[in-house]
Protein backbone atom coordinates (compact mmCIF):
# COMPACT_ATOMS: atom_id res chain seq x y z
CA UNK A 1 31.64 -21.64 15.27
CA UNK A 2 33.16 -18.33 15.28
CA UNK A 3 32.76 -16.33 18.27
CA UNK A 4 31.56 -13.31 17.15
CA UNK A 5 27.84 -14.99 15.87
CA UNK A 6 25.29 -16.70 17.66
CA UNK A 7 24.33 -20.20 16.55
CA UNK A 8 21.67 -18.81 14.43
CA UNK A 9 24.47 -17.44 12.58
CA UNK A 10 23.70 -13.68 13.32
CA UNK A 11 27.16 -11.79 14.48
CA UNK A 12 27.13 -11.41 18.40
CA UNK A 13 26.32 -8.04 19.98
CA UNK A 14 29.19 -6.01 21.62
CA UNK A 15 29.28 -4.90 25.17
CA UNK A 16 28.46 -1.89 24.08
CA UNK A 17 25.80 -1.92 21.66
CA UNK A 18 24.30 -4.26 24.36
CA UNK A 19 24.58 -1.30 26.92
CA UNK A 20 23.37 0.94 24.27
CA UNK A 21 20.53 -1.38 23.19
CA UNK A 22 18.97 -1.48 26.83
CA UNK A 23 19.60 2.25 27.72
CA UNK A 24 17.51 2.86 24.47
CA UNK A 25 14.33 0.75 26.31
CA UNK A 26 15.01 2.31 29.25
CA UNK A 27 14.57 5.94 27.78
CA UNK A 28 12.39 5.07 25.34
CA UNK A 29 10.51 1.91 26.91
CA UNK A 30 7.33 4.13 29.01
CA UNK A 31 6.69 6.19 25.84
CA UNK A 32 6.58 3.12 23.29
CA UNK A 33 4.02 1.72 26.07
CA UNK A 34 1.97 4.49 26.07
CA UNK A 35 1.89 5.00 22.44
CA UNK A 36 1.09 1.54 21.79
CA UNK A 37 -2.02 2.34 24.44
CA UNK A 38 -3.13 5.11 22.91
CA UNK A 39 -2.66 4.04 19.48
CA UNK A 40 -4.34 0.14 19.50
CA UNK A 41 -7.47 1.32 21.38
CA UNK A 42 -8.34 3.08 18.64
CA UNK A 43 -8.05 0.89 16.10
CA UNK A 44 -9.75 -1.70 18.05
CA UNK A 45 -12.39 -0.25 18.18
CA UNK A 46 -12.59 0.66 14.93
CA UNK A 47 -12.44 -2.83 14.27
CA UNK A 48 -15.07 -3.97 16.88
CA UNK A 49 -17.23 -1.04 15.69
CA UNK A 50 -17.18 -1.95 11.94
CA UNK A 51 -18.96 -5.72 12.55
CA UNK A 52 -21.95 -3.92 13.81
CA UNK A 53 -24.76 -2.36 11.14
CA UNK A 54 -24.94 0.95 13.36
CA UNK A 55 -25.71 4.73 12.25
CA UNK A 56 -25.88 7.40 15.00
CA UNK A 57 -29.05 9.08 13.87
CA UNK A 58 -30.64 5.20 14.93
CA UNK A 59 -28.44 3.99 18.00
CA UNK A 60 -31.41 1.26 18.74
CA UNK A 61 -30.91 -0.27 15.48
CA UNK A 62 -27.43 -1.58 16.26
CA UNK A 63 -26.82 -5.09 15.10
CA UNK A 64 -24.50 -7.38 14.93
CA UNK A 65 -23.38 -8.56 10.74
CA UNK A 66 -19.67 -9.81 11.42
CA UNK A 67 -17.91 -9.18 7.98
CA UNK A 68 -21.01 -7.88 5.62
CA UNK A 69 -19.57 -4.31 6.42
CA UNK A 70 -16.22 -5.36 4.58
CA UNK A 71 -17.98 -7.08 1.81
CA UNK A 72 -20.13 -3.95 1.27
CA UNK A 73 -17.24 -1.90 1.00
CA UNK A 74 -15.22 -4.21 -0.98
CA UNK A 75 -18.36 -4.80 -3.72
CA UNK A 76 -18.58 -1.24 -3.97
CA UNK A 77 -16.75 0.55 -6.92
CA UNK A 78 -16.41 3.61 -5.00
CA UNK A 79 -13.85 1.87 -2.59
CA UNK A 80 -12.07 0.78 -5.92
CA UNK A 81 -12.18 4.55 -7.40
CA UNK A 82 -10.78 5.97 -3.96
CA UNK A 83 -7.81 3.49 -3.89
CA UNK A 84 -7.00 4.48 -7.35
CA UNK A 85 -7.31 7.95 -7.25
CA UNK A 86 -5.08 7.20 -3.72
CA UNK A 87 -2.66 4.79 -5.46
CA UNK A 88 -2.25 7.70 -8.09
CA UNK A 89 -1.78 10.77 -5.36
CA UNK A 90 0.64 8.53 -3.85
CA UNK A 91 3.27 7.46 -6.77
CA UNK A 92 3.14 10.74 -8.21
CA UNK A 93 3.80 12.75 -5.19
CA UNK A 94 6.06 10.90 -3.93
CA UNK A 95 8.18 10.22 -6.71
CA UNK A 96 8.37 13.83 -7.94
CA UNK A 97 8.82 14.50 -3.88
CA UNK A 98 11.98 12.25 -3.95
CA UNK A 99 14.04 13.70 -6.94
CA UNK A 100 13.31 16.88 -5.51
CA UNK A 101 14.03 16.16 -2.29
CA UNK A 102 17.29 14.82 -3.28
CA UNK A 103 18.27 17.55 -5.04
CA UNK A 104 17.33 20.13 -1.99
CA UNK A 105 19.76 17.64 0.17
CA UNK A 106 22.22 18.08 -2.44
CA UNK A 107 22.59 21.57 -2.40
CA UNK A 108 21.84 21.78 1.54
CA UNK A 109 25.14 19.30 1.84
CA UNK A 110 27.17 21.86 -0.29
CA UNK A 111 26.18 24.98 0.37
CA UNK A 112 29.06 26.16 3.47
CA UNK A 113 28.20 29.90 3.50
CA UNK A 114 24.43 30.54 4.50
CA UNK A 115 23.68 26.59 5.09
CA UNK A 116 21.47 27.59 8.09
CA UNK A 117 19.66 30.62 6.56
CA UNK A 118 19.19 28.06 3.51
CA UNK A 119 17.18 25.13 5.52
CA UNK A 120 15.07 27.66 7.19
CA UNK A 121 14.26 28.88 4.06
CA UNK A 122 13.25 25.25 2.94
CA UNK A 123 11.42 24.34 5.82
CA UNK A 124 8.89 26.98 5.39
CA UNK A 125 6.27 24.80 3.68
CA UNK A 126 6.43 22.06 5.54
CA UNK A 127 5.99 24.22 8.89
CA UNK A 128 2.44 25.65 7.06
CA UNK A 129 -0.58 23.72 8.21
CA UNK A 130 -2.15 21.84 5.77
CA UNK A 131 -5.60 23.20 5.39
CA UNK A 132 -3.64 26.58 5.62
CA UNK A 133 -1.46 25.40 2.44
CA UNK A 134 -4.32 23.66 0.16
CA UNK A 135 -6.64 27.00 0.85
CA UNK A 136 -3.59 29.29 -0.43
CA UNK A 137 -3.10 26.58 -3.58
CA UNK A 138 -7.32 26.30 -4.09
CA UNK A 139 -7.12 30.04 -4.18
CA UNK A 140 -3.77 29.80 -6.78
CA UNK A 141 -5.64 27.41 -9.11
CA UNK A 142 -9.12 29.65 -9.13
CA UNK A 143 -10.05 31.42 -11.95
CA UNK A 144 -11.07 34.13 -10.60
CA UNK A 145 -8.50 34.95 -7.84
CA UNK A 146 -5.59 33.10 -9.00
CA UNK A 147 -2.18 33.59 -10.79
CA UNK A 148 -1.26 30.20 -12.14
CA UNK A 149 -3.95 30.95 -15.41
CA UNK A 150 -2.39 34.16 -15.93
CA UNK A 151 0.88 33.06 -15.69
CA UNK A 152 0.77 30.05 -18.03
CA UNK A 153 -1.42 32.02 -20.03
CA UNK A 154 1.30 34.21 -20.52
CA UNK A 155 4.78 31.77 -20.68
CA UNK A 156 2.90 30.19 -23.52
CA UNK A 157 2.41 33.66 -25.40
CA UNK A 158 -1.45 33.27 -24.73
CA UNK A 159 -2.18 29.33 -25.72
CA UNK A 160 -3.20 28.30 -22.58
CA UNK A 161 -6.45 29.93 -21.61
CA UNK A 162 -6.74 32.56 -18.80
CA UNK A 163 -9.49 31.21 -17.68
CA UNK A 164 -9.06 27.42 -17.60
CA UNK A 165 -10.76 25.28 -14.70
CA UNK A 166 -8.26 23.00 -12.71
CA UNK A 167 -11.66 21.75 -10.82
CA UNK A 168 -13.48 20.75 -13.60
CA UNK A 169 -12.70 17.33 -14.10
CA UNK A 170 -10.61 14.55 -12.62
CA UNK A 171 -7.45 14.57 -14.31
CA UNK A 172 -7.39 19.19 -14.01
CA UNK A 173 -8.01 18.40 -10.32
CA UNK A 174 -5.34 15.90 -9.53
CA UNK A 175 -2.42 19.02 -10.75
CA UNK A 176 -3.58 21.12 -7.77
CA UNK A 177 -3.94 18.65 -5.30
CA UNK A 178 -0.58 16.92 -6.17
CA UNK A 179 1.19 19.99 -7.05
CA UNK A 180 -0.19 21.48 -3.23
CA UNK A 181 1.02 17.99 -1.61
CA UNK A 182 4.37 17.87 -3.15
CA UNK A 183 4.74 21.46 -2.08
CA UNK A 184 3.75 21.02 1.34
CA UNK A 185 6.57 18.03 2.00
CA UNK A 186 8.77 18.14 -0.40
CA UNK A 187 11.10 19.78 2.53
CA UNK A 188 10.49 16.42 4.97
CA UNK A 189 11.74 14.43 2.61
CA UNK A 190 14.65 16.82 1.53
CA UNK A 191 15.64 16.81 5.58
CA UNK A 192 15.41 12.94 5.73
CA UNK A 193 17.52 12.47 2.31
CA UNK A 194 19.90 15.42 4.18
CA UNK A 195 20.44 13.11 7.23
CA UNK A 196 21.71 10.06 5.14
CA UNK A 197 24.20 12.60 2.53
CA UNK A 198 25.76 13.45 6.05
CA UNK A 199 26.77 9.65 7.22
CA UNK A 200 28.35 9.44 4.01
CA UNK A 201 32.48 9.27 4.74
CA UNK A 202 33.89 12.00 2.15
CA UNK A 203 37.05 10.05 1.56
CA UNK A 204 35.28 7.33 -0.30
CA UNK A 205 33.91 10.43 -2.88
CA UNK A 206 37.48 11.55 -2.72
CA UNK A 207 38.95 8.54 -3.89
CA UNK A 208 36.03 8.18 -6.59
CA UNK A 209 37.23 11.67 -7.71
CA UNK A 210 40.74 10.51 -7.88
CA UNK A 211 40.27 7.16 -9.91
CA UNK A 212 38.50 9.15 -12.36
CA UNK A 213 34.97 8.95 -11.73
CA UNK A 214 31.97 10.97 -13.33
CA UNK A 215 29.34 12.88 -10.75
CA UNK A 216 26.86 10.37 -12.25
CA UNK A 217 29.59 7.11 -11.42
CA UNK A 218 29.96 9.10 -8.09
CA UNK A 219 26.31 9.14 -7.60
CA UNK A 220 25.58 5.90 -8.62
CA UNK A 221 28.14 3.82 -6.83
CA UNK A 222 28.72 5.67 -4.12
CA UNK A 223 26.37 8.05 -3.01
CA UNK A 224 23.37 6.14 -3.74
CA UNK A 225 24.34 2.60 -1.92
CA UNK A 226 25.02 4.31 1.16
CA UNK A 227 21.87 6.49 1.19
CA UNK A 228 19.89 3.37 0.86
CA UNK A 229 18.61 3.66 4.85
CA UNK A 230 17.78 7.29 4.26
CA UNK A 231 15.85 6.48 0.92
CA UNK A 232 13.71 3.74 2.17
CA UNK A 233 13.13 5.80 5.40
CA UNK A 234 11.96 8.83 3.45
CA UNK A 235 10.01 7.03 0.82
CA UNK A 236 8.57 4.45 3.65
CA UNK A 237 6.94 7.70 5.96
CA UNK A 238 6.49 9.75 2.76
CA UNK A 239 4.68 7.01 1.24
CA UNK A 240 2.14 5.96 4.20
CA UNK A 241 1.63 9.73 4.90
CA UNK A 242 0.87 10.26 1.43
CA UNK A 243 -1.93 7.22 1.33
CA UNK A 244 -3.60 8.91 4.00
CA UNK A 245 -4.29 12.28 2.30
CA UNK A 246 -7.45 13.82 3.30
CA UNK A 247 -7.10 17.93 3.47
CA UNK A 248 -5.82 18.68 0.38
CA UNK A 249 -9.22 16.73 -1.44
CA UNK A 250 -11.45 17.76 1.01
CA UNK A 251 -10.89 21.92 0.66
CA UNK A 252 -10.14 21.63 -3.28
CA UNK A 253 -12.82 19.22 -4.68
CA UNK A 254 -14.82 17.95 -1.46
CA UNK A 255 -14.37 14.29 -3.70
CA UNK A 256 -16.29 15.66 -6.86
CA UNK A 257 -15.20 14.39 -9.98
CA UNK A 258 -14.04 10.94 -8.60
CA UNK A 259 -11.07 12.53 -6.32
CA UNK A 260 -12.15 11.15 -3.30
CA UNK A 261 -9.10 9.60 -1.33
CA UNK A 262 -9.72 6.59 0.90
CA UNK A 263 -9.47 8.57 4.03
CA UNK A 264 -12.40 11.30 2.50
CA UNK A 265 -14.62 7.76 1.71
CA UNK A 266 -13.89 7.10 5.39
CA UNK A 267 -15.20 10.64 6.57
CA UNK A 268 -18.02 10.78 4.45
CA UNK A 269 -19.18 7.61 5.75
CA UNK A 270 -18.69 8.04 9.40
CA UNK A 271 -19.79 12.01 9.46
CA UNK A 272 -21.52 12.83 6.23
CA UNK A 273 -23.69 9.87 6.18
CA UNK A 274 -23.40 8.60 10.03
CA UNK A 275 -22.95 5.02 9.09
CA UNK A 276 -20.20 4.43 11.76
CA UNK A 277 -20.02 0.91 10.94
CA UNK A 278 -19.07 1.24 7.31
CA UNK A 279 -17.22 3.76 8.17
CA UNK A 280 -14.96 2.00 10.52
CA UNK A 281 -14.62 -0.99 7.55
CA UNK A 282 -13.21 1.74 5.54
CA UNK A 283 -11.21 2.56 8.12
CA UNK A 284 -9.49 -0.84 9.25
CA UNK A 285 -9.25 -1.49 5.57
CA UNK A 286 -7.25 1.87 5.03
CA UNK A 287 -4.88 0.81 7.81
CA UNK A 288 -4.28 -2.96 6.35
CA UNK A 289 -3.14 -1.00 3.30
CA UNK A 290 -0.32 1.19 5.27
CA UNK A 291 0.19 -2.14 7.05
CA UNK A 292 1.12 -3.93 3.99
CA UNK A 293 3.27 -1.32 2.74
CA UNK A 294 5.20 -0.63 5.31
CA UNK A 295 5.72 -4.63 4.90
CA UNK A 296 6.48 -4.30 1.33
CA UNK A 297 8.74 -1.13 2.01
CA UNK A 298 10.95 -2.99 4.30
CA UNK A 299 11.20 -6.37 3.21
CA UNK A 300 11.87 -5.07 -0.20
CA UNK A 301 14.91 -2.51 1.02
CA UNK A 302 16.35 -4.98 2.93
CA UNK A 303 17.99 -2.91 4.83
CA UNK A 304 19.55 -2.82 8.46
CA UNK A 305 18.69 0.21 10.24
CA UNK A 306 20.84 -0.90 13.44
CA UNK A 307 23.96 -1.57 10.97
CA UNK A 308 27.02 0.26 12.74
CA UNK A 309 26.25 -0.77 16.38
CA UNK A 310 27.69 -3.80 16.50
């Protein structure tokens, strides 16, 4: 056996990245704890809360049903037309959100003169609030106070109508809300995409250049293999942030029109219609489905994020 794995065949920890490894719990250690706290008690309860049949407006009425809330929610095609609309939100947004992104780090990584003026410039979006962002891009799409009618109504040389309605049905409505989302964080995934260009060693790109490579070759066979830790990061907290959306749907379309997200199914239930214990089914269900792909996301990168401190 060689001596620098274990017997399970994993290589042996250094000195050093052991040192490093418990200084990291020992900084780090009390605030995991206390997130964990204040995060699980939550969701506990949520999950306690949703095997009871209990509305606020009738707090007597509480009883015990186990799992009927899930099967409720499960039978019902609304839960199935908010994970779709979801689903959609999320692979559009995300993908657009990643070429961009990419291409934001790319420049950011070239650009010597002005590099600091530059990622203020980019972070300005993502510093906006969100209700803040989706009024401004409500008030963009309107017909009456907008400038994205004009404006297309004009690049087309007046085919697209000047007073067309991006609320009117489902498919009109998804370009705001997607186009306001991608917006928004479009620069938190350029900054994540940023941090992996910059552990890239220049000299293999150098000796890509000299043996005759293409930018595309370079891109592909170097740049791209070494990102992959950045990529899965970004796309991982882009994606599970993305699944969640709420603000965006709520201010544009309130959920008319079949755009309700899971998360606005979850609200309406718990606040709208006071049925806390649906509304807490919703709930746990929406966080299985981050659960499982955060699961997916990692097991399918396959990818060492503590590579390097051996």
């Amino acid at each position: 056996m060689s001596a620098t794995t274990t017997r399970s065949g994993k290589p042996r920890l250094s000195d050093r990245a052991k040192e490093e490894r418990r200084l990291g719990w020992k900084l780090a250690g009390p605030a995991f704890v206390i997130m964990i706290l204040v995060t699980f008690y939550p969701i506990l309860q949520a999950v306690y809360t949703s095997l009871f049949q209990y509305r606020l407006t009738d707090p007597g009425s509480r009883q015990f049903v186990l799992f009927e809330n899930y099967l409720i929610v499960l039978r019902d095609p609304l839960w199935w037309q908010a994970f779709g609309t979801t689903a959609l939100i999320t692979v559009v947004t995300v993908v657009v959100e990643l070429v961009l992104g990419f291409l934001i780090a790319l420049a950011m990584a070239k650009v010597l003169d002005g590099r600091g003026l530059l990622r203020t410039i980019v972070l300005i979006p993502y510093s906006i609030i969100t209700v803040v962002s989706a009024f401004s891009w409500l008030y963009a799409f309107a017909t009456d106070t907008g400038f994205v009618d004009p404006l297309l109504n004009s690049l087309t040389f007046g085919i697209f109508p000047k007073d067309f309605d991006w609320f009117g049905d489902f498919w009109a409505s998804m370009v705001p809300i997607c186009v306001s989302e991608i917006w928004k964080t479009t620069p938190f995934m350029s900054l994540l995409l940023l941090a992996g260009l910059t552990q890239i060693d220049s000299a293999m790109e150098e000796a890509a250049i000299v043996d005759g490579a293409t930018w595309g070759e370079r891109m592909r066979r170097v740049v791209l293999p070494n990102m992959k830790s950045a990529i899965m990061v970004a796309l991982l907290f882009r994606t599970l942030d993305a699944f969640r959306i709420f603000d965006n749907i709520f201010i544009m379309t309130g959920g008319s029109h079949d755009t309700a997200s899971l998360s606005l199914v979850a609200y309406n239930q718990t606040i709208s219609r006071t049925e806390v214990g649906l509304g807490s089914a919703v709930s746990v269900l929406l966080f299985l489905c981050v659960v499982v792909i955060a699961v997916i996301f990692v097991r399918g990168f396959r990818v060492d994020l503590a590579q390097g401190r051996r």
